[in-house]
Protein backbone atom coordinates (compact mmCIF):
# COMPACT_ATOMS: atom_id res chain seq x y z
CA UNK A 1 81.63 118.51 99.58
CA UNK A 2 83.14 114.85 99.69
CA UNK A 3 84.76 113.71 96.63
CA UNK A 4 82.44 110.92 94.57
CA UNK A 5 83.71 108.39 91.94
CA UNK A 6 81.45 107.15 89.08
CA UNK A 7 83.40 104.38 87.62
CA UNK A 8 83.00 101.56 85.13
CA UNK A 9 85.26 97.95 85.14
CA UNK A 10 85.33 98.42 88.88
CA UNK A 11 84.91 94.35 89.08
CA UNK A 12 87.75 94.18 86.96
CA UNK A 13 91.56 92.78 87.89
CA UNK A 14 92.57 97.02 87.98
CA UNK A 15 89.43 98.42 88.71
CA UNK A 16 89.10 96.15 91.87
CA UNK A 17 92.41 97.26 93.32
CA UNK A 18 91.62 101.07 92.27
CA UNK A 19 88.96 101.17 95.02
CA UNK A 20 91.02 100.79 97.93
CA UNK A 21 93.45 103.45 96.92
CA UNK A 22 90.88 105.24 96.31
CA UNK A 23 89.18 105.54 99.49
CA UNK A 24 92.12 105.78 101.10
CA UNK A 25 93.62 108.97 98.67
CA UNK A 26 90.58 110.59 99.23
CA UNK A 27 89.13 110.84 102.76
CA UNK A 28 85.32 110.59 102.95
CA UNK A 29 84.91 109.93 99.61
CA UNK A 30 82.29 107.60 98.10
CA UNK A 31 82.23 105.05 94.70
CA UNK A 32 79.34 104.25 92.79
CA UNK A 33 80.02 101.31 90.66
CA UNK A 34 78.02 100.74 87.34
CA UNK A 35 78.12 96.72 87.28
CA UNK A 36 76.12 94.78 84.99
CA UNK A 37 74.14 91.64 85.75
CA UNK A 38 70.98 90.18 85.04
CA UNK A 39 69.09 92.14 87.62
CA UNK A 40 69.25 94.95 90.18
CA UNK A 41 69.65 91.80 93.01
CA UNK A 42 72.06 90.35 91.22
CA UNK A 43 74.04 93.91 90.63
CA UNK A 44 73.88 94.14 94.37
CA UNK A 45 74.94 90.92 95.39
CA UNK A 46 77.90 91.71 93.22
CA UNK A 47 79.27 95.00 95.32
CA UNK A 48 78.55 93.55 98.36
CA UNK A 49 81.27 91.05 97.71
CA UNK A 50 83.69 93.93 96.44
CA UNK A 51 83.08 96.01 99.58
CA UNK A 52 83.70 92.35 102.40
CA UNK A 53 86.39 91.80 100.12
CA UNK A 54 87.81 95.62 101.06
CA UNK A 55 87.07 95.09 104.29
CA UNK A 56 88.93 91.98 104.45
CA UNK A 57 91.89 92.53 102.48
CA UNK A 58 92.51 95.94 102.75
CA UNK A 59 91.45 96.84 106.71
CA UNK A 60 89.09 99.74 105.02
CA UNK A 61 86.00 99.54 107.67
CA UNK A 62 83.49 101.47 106.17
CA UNK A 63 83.78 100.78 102.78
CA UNK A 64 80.61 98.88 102.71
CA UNK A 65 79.02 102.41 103.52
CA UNK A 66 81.37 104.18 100.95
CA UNK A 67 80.99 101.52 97.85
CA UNK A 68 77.50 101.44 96.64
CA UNK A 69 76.39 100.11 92.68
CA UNK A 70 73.91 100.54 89.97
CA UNK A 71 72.59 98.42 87.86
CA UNK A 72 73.51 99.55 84.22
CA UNK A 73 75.44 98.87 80.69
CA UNK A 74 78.32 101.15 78.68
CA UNK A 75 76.32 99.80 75.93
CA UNK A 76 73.28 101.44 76.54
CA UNK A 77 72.53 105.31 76.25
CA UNK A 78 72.97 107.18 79.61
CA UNK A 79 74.71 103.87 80.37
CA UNK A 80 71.23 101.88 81.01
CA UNK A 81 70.80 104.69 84.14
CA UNK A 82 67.22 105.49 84.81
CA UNK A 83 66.39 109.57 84.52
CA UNK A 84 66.51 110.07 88.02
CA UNK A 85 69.94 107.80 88.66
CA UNK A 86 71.39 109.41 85.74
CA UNK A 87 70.56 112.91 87.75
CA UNK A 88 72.12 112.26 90.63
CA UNK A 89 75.07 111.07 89.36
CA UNK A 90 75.50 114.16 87.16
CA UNK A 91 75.19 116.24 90.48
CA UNK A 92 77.73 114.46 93.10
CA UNK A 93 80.33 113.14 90.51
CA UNK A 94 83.52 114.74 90.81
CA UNK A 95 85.38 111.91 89.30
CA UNK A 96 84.25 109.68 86.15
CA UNK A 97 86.86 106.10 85.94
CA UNK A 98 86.07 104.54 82.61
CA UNK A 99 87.66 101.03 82.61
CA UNK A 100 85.14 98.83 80.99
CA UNK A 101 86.06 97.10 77.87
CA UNK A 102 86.41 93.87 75.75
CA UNK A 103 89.91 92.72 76.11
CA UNK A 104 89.64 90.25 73.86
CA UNK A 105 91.53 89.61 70.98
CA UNK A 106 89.66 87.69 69.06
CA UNK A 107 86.20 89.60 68.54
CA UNK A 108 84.99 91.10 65.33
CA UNK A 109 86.14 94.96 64.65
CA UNK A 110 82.68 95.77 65.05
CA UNK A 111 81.89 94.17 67.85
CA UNK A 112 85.06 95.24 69.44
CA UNK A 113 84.12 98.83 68.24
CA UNK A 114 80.44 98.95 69.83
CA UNK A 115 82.11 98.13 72.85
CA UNK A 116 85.12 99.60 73.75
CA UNK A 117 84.18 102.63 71.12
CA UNK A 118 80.57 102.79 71.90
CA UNK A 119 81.00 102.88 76.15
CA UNK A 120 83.52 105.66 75.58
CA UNK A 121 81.02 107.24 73.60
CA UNK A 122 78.52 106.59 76.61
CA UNK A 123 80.72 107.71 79.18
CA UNK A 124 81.74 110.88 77.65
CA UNK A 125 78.04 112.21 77.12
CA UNK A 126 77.52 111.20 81.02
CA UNK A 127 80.94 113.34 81.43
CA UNK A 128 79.88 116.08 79.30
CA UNK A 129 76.31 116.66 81.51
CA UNK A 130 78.50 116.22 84.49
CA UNK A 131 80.73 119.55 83.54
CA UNK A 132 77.79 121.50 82.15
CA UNK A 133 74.82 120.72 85.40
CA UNK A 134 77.46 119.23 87.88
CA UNK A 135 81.10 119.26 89.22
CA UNK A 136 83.55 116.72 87.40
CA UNK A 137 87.41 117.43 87.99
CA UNK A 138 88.40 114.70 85.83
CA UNK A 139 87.36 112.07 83.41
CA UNK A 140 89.52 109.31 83.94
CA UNK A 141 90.21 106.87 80.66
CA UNK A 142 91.93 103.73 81.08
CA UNK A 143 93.30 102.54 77.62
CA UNK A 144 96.48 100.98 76.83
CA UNK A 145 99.79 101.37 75.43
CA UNK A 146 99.13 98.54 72.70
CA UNK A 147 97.31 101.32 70.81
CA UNK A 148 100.66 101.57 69.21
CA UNK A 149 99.91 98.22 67.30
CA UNK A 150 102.56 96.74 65.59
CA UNK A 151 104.59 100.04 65.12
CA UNK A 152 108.30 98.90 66.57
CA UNK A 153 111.03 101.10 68.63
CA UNK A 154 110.13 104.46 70.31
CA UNK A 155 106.91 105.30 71.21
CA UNK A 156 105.71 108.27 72.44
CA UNK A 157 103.23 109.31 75.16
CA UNK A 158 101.63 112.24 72.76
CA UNK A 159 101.39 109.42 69.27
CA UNK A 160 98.75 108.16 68.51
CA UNK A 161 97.36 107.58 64.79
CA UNK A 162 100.80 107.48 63.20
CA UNK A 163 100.12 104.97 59.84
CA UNK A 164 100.07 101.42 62.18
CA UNK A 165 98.56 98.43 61.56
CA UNK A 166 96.95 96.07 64.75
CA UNK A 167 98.02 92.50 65.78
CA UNK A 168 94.21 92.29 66.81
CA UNK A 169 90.88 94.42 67.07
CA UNK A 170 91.30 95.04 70.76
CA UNK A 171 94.50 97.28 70.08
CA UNK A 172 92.14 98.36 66.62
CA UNK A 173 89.41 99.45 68.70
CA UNK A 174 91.34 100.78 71.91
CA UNK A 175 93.31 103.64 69.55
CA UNK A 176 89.86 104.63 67.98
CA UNK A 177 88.54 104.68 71.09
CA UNK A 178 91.32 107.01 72.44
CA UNK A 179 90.91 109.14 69.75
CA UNK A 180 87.24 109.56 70.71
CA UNK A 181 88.63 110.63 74.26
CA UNK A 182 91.36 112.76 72.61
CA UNK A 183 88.73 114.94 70.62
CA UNK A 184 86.92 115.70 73.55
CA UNK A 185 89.82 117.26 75.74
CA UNK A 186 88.67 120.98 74.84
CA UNK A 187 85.37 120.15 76.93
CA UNK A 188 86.01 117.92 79.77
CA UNK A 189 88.99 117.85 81.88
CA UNK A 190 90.37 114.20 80.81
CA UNK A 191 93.50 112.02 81.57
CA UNK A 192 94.42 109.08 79.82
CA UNK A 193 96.20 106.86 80.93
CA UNK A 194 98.10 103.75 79.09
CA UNK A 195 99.20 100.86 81.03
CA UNK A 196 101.57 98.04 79.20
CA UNK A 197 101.85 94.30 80.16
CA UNK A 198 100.21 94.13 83.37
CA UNK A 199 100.87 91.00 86.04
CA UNK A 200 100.27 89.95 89.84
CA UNK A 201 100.85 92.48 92.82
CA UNK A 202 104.62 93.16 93.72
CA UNK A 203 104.70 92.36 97.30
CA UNK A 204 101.99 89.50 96.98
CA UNK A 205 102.19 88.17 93.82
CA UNK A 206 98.45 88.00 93.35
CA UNK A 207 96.32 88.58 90.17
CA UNK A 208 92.80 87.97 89.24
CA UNK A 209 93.92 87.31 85.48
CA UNK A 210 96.21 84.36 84.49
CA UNK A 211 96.24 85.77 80.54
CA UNK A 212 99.03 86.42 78.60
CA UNK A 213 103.10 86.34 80.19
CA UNK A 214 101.31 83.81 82.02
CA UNK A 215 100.56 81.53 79.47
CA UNK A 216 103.78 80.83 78.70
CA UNK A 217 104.68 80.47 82.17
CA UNK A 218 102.52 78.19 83.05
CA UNK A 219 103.40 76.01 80.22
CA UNK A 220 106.95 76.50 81.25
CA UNK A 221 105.87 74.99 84.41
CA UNK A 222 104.92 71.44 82.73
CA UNK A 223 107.91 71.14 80.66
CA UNK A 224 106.00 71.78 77.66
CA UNK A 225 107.37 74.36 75.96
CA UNK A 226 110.28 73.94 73.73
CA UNK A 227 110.71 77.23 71.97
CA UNK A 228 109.25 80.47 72.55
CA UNK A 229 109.11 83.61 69.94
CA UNK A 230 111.98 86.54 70.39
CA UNK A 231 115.63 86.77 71.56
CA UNK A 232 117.07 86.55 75.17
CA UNK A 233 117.38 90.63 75.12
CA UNK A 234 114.17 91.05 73.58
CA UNK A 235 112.68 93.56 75.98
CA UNK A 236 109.03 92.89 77.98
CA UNK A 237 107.24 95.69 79.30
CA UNK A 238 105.89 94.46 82.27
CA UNK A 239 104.13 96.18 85.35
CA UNK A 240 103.09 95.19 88.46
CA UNK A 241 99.34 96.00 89.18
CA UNK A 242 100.30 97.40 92.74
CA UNK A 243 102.22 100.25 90.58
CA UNK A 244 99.37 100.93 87.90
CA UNK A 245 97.07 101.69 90.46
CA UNK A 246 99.39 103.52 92.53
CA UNK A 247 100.09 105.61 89.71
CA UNK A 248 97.38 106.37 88.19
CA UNK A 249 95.08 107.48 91.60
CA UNK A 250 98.11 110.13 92.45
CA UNK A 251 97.86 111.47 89.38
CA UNK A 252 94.29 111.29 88.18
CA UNK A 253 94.35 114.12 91.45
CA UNK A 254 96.71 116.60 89.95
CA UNK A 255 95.01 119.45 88.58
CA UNK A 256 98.29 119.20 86.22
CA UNK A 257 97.04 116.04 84.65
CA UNK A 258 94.11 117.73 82.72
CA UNK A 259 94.71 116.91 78.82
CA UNK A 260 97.55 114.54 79.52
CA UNK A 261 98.36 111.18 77.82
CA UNK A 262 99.99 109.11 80.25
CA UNK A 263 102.35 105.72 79.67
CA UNK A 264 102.35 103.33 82.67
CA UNK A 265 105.06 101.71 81.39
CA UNK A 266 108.43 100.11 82.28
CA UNK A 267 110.50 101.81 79.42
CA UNK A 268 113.58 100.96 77.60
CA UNK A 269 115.54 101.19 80.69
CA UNK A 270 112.96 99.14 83.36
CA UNK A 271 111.69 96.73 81.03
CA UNK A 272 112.57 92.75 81.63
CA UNK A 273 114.62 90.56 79.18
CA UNK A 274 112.74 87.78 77.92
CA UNK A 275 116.13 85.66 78.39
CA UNK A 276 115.70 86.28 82.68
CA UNK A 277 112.23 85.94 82.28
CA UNK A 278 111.91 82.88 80.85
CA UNK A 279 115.24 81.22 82.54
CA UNK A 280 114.21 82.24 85.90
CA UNK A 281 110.64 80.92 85.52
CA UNK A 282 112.68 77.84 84.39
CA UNK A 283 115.07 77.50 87.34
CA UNK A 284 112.03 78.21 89.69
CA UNK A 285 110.03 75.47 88.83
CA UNK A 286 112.70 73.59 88.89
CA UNK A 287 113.04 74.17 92.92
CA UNK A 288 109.47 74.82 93.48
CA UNK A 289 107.75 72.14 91.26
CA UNK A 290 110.43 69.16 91.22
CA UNK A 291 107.95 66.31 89.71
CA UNK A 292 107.62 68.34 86.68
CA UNK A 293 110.06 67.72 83.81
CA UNK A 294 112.03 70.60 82.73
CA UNK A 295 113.14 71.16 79.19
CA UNK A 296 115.90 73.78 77.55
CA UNK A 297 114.13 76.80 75.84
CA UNK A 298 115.46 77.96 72.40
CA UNK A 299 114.46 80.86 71.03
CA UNK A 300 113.49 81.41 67.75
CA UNK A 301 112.74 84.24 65.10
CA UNK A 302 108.98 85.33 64.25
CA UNK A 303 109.16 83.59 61.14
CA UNK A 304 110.59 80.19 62.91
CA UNK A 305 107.90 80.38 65.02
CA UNK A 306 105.27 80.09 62.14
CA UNK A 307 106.93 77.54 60.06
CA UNK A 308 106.57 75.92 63.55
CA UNK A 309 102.90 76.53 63.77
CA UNK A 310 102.16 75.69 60.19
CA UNK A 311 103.49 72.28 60.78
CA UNK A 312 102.48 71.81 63.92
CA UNK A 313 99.68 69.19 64.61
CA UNK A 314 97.93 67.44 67.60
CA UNK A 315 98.82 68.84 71.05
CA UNK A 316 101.61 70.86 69.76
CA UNK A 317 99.26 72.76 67.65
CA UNK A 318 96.88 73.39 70.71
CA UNK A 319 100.23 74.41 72.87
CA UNK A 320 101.55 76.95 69.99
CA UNK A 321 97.78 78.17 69.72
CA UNK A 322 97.91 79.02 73.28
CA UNK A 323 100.61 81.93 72.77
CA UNK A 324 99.15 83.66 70.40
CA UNK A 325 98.71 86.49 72.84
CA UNK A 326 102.08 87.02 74.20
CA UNK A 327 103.21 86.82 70.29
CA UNK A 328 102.22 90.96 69.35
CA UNK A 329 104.78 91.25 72.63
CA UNK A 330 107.64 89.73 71.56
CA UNK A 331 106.81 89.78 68.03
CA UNK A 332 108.33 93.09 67.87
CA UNK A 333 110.13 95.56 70.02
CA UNK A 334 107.92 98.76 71.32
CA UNK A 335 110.21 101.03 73.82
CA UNK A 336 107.52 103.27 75.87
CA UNK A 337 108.41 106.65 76.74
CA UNK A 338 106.85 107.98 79.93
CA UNK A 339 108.16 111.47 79.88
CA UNK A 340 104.81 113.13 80.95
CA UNK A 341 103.91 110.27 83.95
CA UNK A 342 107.82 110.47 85.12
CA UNK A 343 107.28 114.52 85.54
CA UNK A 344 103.68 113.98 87.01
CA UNK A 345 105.17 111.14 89.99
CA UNK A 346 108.29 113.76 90.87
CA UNK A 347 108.05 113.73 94.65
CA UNK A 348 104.72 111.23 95.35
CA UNK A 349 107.65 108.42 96.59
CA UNK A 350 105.81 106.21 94.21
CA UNK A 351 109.12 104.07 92.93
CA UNK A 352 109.00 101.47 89.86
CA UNK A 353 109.64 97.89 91.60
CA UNK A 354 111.59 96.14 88.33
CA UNK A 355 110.60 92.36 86.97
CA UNK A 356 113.86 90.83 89.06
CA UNK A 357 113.04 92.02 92.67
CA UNK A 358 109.31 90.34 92.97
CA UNK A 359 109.72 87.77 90.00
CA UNK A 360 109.33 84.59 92.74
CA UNK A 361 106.37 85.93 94.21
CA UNK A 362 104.70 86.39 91.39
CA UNK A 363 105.84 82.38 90.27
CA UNK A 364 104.90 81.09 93.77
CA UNK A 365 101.22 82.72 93.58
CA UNK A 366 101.09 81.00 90.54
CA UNK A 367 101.89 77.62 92.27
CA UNK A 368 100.04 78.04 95.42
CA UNK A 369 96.89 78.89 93.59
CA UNK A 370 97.03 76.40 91.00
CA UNK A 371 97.03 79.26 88.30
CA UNK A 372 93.94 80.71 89.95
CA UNK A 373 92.11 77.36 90.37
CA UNK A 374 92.09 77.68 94.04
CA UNK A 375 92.28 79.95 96.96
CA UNK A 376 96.14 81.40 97.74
């Protein structure tokens, strides 16, 4: 029988570009995608748009035949399914994707715990039905490598609880939430995988989510910022969303990947500086964006930085408020280790493209799409 996905966060920036890959890995497969929305019409509406755009962008004809939704919520026991949708996806599910989450920084722990905690919980008791009465080969858990929190230097695909405090209750929530997936590896074959910084495609440029390195980027653009967290060598892990998919639907199909931990991640020896980030950007605009004014970019240490803040007021204070979520990035230094995905990608041809070989497509998607504002 045909290969069929369950999988949540499909509508989001990696979920969206999972599907593709997906239908393409896996020849006659089919997706059903549990998208939230008002109503069932509304639901529908919603993966009819995902499947044109498939068609469009990616040449895949029949994925409007192969993509198909249900109305539902993480949130909700059995995921909102009814008892006869939650049946048939415990029979034809060979893979479960979990990707839905709050990435926000700023909720509640609670609230940040009832979701990303609670849908795990959700998904893994659909999972656990779907190994018992059906035929899973792999739940597939998308966390993140910020579940390392502010811990600083090596970090290590099998760590997880080691004593660290969080910059926020996303990365809080997201290494409880692991854990949750972690304690259930003896009864469901699971793979988690933790992606770092990720930005805009590597051969396009485009993204769906102007949040973090962008930030600062686009302030760069207007000439407004003066000083930026961090050293010139301080190292970002960055990762092009072309890659993170890429990676993660070649090995999310290797029977090897059962019980794994896996870092999408630069490393210490792929990562960007934050010197030829920000320069470049600088230099860029400067070309690409001549009406702009340009200003030199000092940084400055941590503490610097919130003296700074303290005293800003007024539009400075708005502009320094706006990187508060690059600041748990360059903050502090966390090296990734990817032992276990670099052993798992021997032989697929899947190659890391680094920060300096697509860094002006990525800038001139920004510019041609007015930082998402309009159509590229």
């Amino acid at each position: 029988m045909p290969e069929h996905f369950f999988i949540t966060g499909g509508t989001g920036n990696v979920g969206l570009q999972l599907l593709p890959r997906i239908l393409r890995k896996f020849p006659g497969s089919s997706i059903t995608l549990l998208v939230r929305g008002a109503n069932e019409t509304e639901a529908a509406d919603r993966i009819h748009n995902i499947a044109e755009t498939v068609i469009r962008d990616e040449g895949i004809s029949d994925a409007a035949s192969r993509i198909r939704g249900v109305h539902g919520d993480v949130l909700r026991e059995h995921c909102g399914l009814s008892s006869s949708l939650l049946a048939q996806v415990i029979q034809e599910t060979t893979y479960i994707v979990h990707g839905a989450a709050t990435i926000r920084f700023d909720h509640p722990l609670k609230e940040a715990r009832e979701i990303n905690c609670g849908g795990t919980r959700h998904m893994l008791a659909v999972a656990e039905q779907c190994v018992t009465k059906g035929r899973l080969k792999r739940f597939v858990y998308i966390g993140t490598s910020s579940v390392s929190g502010q811990r600083e230097g090596i970090i290590r695909e099998d760590e997880l609880e080691m004593g660290q405090t969080f910059f926020n209750t996303y990365e809080h929530s997201k290494c409880e939430s692991e854990r949750i997936v972690r304690d259930h590896f003896p009864r469901i074959p699971a793979v988690i995988f933790r992606p770092s910084i990720i930005i805009g495609d590597s051969r396009t440029g485009r993204t769906r989510s102007f949040n973090v390195i962008y930030i600062p980027l686009r302030l760069l653009s207007r000439g407004l910022l003066r000083f930026i967290p961090g050293t010139r060598e301080t190292r970002l892990d960055l990762v092009p969303i072309d890659w993170v998919d890429d990676v993660m639907v070649h090995i999310m199909a290797l029977e090897r990947s059962v019980g794994k931990v896996c870092h999408v991640t630069a490393g210490p020896d792929r990562a960007a500086r934050l010197g030829d980030v920000v320069e470049g950007a600088v230099a860029y605009f400067a070309a690409h964006a001549p009406s702009r004014r340009s200003v030199e970019v000092r940084f400055v240490t941590s503490g610097e930085f919130d003296r700074r803040r303290t005293a800003a007021r007024g539009m400075e204070e708005a502009l320094l408020a706006q990187l508060d979520t690059l600041l748990p990035y360059v903050g502090i230094e966390r090296l990734f280790i990817s032992g276990t995905t670099d052993a798992l990608l021997e032989g697929s041809g899947i190659v890391f493209p680094r920060y300096a070989e697509y860094d002006e497509k990525i800038l001139s998607y920004c510019l041609r799409t007015n930082w998402g504002k309009k159509p590229a």
